[in-house]
C-alpha atoms as a PDB file:
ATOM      1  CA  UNK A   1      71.116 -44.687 -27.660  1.00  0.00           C
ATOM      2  CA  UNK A   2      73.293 -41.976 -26.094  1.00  0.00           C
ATOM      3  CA  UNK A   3      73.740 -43.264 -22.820  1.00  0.00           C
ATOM      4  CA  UNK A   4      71.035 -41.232 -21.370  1.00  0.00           C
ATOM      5  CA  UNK A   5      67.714 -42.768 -20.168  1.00  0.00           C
ATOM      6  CA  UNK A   6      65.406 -44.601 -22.640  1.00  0.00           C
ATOM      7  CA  UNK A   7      63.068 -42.149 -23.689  1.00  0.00           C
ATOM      8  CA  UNK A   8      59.527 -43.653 -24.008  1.00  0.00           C
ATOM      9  CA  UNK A   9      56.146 -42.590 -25.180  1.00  0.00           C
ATOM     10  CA  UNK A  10      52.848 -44.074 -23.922  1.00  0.00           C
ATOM     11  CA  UNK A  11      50.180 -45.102 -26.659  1.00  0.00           C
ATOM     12  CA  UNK A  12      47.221 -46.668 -25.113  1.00  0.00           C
ATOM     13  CA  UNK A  13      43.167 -45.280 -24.969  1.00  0.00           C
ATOM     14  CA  UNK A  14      43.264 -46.326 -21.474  1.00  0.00           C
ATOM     15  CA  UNK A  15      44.334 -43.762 -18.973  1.00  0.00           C
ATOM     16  CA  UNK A  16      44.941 -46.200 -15.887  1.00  0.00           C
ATOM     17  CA  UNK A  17      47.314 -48.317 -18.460  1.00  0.00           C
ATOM     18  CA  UNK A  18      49.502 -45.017 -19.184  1.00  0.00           C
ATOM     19  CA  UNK A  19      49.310 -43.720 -15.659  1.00  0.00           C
ATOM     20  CA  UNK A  20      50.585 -47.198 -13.975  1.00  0.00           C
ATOM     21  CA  UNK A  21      53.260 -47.731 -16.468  1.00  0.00           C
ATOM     22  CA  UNK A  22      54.326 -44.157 -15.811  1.00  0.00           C
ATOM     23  CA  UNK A  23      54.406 -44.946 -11.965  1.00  0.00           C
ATOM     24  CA  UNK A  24      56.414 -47.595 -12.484  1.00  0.00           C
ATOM     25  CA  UNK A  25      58.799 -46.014 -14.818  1.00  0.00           C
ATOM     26  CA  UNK A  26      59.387 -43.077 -12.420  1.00  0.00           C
ATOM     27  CA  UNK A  27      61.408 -45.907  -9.583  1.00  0.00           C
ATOM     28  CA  UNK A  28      63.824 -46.257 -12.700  1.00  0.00           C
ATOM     29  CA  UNK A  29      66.414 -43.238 -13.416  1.00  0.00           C
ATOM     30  CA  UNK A  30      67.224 -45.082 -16.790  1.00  0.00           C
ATOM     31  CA  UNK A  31      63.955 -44.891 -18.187  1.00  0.00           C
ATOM     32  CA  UNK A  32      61.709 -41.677 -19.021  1.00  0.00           C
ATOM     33  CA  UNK A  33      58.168 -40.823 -20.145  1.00  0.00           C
ATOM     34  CA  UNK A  34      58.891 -38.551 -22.281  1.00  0.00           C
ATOM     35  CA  UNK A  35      55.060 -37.696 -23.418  1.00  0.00           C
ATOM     36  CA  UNK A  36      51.401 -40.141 -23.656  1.00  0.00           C
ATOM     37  CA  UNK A  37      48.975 -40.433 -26.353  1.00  0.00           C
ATOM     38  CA  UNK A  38      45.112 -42.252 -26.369  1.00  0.00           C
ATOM     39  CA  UNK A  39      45.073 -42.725 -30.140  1.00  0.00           C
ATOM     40  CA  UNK A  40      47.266 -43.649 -33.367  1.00  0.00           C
ATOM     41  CA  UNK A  41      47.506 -40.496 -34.698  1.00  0.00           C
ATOM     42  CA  UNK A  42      48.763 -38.836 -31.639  1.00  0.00           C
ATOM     43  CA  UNK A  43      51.082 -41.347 -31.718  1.00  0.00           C
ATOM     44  CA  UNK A  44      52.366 -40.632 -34.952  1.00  0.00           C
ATOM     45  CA  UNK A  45      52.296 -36.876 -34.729  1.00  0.00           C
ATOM     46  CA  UNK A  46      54.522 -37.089 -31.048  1.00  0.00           C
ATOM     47  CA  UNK A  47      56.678 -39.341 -32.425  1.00  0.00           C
ATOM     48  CA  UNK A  48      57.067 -36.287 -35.537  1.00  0.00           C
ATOM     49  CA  UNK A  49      57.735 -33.550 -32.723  1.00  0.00           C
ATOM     50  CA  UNK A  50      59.477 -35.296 -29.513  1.00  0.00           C
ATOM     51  CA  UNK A  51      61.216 -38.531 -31.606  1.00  0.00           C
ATOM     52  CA  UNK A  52      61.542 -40.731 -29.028  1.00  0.00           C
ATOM     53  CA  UNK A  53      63.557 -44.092 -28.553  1.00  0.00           C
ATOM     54  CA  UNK A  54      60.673 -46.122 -28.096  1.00  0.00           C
ATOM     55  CA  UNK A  55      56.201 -46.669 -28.787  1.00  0.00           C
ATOM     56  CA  UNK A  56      54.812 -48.596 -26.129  1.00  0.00           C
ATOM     57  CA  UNK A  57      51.707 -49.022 -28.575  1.00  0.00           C
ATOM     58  CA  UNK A  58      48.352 -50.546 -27.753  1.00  0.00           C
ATOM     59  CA  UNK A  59      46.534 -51.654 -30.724  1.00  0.00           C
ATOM     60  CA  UNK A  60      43.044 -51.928 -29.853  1.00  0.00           C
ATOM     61  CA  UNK A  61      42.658 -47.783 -30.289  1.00  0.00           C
ATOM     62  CA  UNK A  62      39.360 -45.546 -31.681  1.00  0.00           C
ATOM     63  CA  UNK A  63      40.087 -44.084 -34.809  1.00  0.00           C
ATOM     64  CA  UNK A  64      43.639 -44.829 -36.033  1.00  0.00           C
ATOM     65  CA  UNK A  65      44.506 -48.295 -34.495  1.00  0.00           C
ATOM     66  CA  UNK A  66      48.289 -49.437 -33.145  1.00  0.00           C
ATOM     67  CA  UNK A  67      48.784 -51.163 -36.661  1.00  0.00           C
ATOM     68  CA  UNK A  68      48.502 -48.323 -38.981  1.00  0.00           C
ATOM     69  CA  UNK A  69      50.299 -46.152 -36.071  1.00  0.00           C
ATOM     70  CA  UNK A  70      53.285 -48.902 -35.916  1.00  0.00           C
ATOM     71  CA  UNK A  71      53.339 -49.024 -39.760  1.00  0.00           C
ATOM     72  CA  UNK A  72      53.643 -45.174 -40.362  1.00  0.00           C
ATOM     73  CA  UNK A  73      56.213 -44.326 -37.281  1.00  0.00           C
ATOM     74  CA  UNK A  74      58.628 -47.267 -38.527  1.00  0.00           C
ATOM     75  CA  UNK A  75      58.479 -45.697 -42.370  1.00  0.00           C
ATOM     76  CA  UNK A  76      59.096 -42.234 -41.131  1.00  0.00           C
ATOM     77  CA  UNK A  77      62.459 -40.823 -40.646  1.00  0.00           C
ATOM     78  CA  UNK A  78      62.760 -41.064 -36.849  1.00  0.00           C
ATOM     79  CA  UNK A  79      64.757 -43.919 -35.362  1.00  0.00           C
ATOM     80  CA  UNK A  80      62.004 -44.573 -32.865  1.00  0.00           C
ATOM     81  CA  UNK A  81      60.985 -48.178 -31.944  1.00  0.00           C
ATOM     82  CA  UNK A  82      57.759 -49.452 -31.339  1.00  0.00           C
ATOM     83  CA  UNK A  83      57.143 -52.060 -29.039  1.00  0.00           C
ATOM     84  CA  UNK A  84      53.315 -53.688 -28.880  1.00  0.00           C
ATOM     85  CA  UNK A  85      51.210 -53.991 -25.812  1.00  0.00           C
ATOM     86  CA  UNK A  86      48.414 -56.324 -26.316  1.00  0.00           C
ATOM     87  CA  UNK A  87      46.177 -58.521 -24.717  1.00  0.00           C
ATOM     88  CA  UNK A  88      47.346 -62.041 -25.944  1.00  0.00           C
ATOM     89  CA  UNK A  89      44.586 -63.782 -25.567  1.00  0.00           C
ATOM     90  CA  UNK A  90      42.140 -61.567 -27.465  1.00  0.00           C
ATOM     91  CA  UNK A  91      44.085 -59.775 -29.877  1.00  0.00           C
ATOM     92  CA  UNK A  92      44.448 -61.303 -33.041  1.00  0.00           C
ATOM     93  CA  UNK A  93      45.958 -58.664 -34.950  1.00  0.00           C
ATOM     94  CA  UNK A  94      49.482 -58.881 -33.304  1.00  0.00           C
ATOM     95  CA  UNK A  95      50.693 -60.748 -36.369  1.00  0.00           C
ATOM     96  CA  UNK A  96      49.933 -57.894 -38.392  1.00  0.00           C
ATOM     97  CA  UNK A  97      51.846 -55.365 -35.995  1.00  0.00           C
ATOM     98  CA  UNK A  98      54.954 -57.542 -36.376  1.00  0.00           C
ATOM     99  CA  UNK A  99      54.666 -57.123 -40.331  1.00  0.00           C
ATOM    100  CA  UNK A 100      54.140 -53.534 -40.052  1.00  0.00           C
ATOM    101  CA  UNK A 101      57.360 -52.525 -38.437  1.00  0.00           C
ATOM    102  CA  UNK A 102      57.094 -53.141 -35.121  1.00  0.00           C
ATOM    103  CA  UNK A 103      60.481 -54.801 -32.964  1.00  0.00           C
ATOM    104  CA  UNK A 104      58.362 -56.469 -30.604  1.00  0.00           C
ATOM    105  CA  UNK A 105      55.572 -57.573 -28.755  1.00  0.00           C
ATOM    106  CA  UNK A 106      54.478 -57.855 -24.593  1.00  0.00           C
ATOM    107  CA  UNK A 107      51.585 -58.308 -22.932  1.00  0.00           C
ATOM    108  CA  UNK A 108      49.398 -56.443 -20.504  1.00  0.00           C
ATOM    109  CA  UNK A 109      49.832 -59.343 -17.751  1.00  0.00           C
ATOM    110  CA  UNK A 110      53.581 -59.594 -18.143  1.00  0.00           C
ATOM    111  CA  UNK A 111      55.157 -59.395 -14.898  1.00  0.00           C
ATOM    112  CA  UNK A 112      56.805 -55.510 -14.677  1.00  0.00           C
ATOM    113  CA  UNK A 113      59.703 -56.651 -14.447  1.00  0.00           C
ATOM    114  CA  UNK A 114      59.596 -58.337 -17.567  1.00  0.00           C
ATOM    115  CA  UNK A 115      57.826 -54.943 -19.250  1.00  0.00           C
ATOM    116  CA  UNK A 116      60.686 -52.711 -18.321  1.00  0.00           C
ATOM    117  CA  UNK A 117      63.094 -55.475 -19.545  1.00  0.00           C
ATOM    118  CA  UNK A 118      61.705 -55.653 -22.890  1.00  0.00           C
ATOM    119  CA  UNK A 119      61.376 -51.686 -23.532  1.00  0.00           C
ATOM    120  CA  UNK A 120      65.330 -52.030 -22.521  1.00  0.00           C
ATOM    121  CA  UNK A 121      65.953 -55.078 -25.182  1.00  0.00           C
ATOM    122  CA  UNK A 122      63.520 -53.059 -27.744  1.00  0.00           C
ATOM    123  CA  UNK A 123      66.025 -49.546 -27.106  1.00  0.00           C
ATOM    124  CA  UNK A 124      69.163 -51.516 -27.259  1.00  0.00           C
ATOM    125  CA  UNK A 125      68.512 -52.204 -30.710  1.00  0.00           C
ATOM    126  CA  UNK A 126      66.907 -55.965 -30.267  1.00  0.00           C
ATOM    127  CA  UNK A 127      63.865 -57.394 -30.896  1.00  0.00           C
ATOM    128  CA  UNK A 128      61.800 -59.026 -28.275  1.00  0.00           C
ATOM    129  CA  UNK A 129      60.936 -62.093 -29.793  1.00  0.00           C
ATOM    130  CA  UNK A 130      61.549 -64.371 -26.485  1.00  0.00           C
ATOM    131  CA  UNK A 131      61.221 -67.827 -27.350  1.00  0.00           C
ATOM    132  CA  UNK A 132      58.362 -69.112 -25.501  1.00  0.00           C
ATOM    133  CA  UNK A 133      56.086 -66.366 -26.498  1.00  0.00           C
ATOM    134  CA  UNK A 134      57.141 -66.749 -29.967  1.00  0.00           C
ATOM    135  CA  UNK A 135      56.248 -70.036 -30.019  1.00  0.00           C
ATOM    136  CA  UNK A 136      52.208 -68.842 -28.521  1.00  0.00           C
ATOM    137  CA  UNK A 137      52.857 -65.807 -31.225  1.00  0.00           C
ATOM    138  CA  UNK A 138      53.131 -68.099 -34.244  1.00  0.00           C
ATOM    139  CA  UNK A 139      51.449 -70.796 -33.359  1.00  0.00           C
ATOM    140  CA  UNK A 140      48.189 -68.998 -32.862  1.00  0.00           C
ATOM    141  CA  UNK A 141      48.601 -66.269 -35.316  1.00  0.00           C
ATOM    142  CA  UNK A 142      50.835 -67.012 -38.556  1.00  0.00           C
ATOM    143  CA  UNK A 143      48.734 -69.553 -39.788  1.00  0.00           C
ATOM    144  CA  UNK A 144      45.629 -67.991 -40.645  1.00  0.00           C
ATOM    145  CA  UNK A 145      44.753 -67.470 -44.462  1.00  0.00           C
ATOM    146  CA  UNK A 146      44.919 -63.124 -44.009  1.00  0.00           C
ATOM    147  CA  UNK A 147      48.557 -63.306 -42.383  1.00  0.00           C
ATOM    148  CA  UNK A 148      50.139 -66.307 -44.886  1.00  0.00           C
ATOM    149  CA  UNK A 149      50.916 -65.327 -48.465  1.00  0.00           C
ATOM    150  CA  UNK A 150      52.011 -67.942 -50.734  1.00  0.00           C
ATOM    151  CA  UNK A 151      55.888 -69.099 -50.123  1.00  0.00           C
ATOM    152  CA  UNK A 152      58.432 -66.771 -51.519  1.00  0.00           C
ATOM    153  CA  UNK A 153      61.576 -68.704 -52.436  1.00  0.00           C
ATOM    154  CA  UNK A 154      63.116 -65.524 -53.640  1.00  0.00           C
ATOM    155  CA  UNK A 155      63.012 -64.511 -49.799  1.00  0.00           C
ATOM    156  CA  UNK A 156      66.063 -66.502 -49.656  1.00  0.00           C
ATOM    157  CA  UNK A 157      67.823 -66.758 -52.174  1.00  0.00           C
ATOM    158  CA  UNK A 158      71.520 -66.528 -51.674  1.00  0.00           C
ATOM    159  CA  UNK A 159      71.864 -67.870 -48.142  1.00  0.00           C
ATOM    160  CA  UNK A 160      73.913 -70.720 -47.204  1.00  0.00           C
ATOM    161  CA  UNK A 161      72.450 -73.689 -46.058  1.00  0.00           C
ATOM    162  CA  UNK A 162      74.408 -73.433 -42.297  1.00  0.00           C
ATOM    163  CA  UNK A 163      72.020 -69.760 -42.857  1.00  0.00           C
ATOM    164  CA  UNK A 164      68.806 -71.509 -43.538  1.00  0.00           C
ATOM    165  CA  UNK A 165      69.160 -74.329 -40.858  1.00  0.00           C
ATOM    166  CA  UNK A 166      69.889 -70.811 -38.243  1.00  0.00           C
ATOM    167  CA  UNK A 167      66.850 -68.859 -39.867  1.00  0.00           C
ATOM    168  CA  UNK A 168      64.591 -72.185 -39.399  1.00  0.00           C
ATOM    169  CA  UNK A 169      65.325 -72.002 -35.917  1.00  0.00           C
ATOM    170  CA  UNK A 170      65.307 -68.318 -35.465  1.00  0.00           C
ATOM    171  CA  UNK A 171      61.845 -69.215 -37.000  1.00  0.00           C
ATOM    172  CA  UNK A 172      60.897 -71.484 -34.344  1.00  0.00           C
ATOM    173  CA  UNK A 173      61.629 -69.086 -31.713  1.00  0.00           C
ATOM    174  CA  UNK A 174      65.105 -70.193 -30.627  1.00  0.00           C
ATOM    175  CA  UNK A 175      67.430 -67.767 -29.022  1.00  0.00           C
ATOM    176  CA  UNK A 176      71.112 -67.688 -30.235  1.00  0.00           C
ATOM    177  CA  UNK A 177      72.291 -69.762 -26.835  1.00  0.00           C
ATOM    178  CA  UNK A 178      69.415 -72.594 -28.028  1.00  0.00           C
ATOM    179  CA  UNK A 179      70.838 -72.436 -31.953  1.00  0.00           C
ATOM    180  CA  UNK A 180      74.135 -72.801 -31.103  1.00  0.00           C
ATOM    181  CA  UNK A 181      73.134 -75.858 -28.542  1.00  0.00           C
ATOM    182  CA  UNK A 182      71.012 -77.229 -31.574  1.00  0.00           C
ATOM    183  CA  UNK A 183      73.704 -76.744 -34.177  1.00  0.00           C
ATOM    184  CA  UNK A 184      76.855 -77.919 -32.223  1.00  0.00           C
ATOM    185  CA  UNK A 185      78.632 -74.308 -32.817  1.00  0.00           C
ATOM    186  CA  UNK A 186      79.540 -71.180 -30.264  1.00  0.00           C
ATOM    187  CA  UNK A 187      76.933 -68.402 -29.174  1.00  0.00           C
ATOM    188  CA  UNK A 188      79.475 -65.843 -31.060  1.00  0.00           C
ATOM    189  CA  UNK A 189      78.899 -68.172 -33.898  1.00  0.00           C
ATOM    190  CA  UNK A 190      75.333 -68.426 -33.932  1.00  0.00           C
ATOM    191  CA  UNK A 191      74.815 -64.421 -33.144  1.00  0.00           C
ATOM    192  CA  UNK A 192      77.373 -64.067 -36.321  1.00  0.00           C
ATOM    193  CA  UNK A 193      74.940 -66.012 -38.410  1.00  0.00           C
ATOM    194  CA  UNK A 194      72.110 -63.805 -37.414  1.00  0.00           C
ATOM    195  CA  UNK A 195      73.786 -61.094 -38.129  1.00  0.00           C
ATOM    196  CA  UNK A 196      74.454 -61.974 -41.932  1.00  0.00           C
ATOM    197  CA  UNK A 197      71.243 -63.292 -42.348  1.00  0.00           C
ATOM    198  CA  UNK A 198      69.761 -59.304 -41.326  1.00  0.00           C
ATOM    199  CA  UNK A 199      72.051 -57.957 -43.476  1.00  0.00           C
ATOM    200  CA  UNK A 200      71.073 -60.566 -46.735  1.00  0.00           C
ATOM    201  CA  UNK A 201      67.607 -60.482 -46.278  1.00  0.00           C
ATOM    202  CA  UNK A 202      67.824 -57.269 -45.735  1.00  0.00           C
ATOM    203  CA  UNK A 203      65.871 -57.277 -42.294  1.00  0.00           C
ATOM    204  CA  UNK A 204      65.461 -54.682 -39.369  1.00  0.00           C
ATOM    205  CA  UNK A 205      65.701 -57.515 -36.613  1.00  0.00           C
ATOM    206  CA  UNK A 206      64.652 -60.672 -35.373  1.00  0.00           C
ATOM    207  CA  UNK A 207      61.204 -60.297 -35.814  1.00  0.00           C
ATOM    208  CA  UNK A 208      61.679 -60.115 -39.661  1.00  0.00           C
ATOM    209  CA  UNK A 209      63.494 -63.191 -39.987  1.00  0.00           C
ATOM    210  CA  UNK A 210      60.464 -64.634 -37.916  1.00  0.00           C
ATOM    211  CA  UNK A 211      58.350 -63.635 -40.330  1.00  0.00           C
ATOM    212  CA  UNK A 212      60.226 -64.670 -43.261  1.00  0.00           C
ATOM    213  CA  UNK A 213      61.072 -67.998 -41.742  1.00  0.00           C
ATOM    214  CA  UNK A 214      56.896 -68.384 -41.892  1.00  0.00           C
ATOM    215  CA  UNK A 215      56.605 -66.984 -45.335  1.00  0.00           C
ATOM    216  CA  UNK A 216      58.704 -69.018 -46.965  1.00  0.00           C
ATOM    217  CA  UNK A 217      57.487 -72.185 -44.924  1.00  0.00           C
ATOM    218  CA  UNK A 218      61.220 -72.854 -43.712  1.00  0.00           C
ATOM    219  CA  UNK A 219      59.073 -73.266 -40.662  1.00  0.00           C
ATOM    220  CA  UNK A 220      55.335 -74.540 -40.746  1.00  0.00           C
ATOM    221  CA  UNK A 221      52.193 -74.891 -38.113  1.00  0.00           C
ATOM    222  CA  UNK A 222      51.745 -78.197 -36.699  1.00  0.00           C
ATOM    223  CA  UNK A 223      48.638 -79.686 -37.224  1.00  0.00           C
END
């Protein structure tokens, strides 16, 4: 970010989807369509010429879907984002999205309030990985046989166990104000554990150590 507006690009097959969220984006001078695609590999190939900050990406796309899209933007070069729009309630590939690079998730009957929010979070550098949604996220999705390999020890390896108890919880979709209420320590303290367990496991943000948490079965379904 260089303290100009967020620079966003608009992935979705749906032209009323790209033209509200454009509307809406307009009424805010820190935000800024910068271009809008209807498929994956537009996607891709704008995010190649006009590198924006952040994908708004749809996944449910003809021809290239938001998955592949998500995976090859976030193992490019480019520093862009990409932030999923889905239809929670349908879409059962937003698990998959998550593992292929992308910092986030929202859905289509989010409040827009809560949209422009989370292409903010998703710019600053965060993930959007907001507890209670997490919890839906997870619950629903993690669990099923094509989006569970077998438990990875390995993962980690080499964290403390203060580390592990924060990942578990990270895992079960608690923010760092919620860990540090759980675990008796500061926010700063909590965000501080966080951040060394990024740089150990060697993840891009929150979303990873979701993901991990679940792979390693730190954290399991209930049943």
């Amino acid at each position: 970010m260089t303290g100009g507006p967020v620079r966003v690009l608009l992935v979705d097959d749906q032209p009323l989807v790209r033209s509200g969220l454009r509307v809406i984006m307009a009424d805010h001078p820190d935000l800024e369509v910068v271009g809008e695609a209807s498929t994956g590999a537009e996607a891709v190939q704008l995010v190649g010429e006009i590198c924006p900050d952040v994908v708004v990406m749809d996944i449910r796309m003809p021809g290239m879907d938001g998955i592949e899209a998500t995976r090859l933007i976030t193992a490019g070069p480019a520093t862009t984002r990409v932030l999923v729009l889905t239809t929670f309630d349908e879409d059962d590939h937003v698990y998959g999205a998550l593992r292929a690079g992308a910092s986030g998730f929202m859905v289509k009957d989010m409040a827009l309030d809560d949209i422009l929010a989370a292409i903010r979070v998703v710019a600053a550098g965060d993930a959007l990985i907001a507890p209670g949604v997490t919890r839906r996220l997870i619950a629903e999705f993690a669990g099923r046989p094509e989006a569970a390999p077998a438990p990875s020890p390995r993962l980690v390896e080499g964290i403390t166990e203060r580390e592990r108890e924060v990942l578990t919880l990270v895992g079960r979709g608690r923010s760092n104000t919620e860990i540090a209420e759980d675990l008796f320590i500061t926010v700063a303290t909590a965000k501080s554990h966080v951040s060394r367990l990024l740089t150990k496991l060697g993840a891009r943000d929150r979303v990873q150590l979701v993901i991990t948490a679940y792979e390693t079965r730190l954290v399991t379904l209930p049943r």
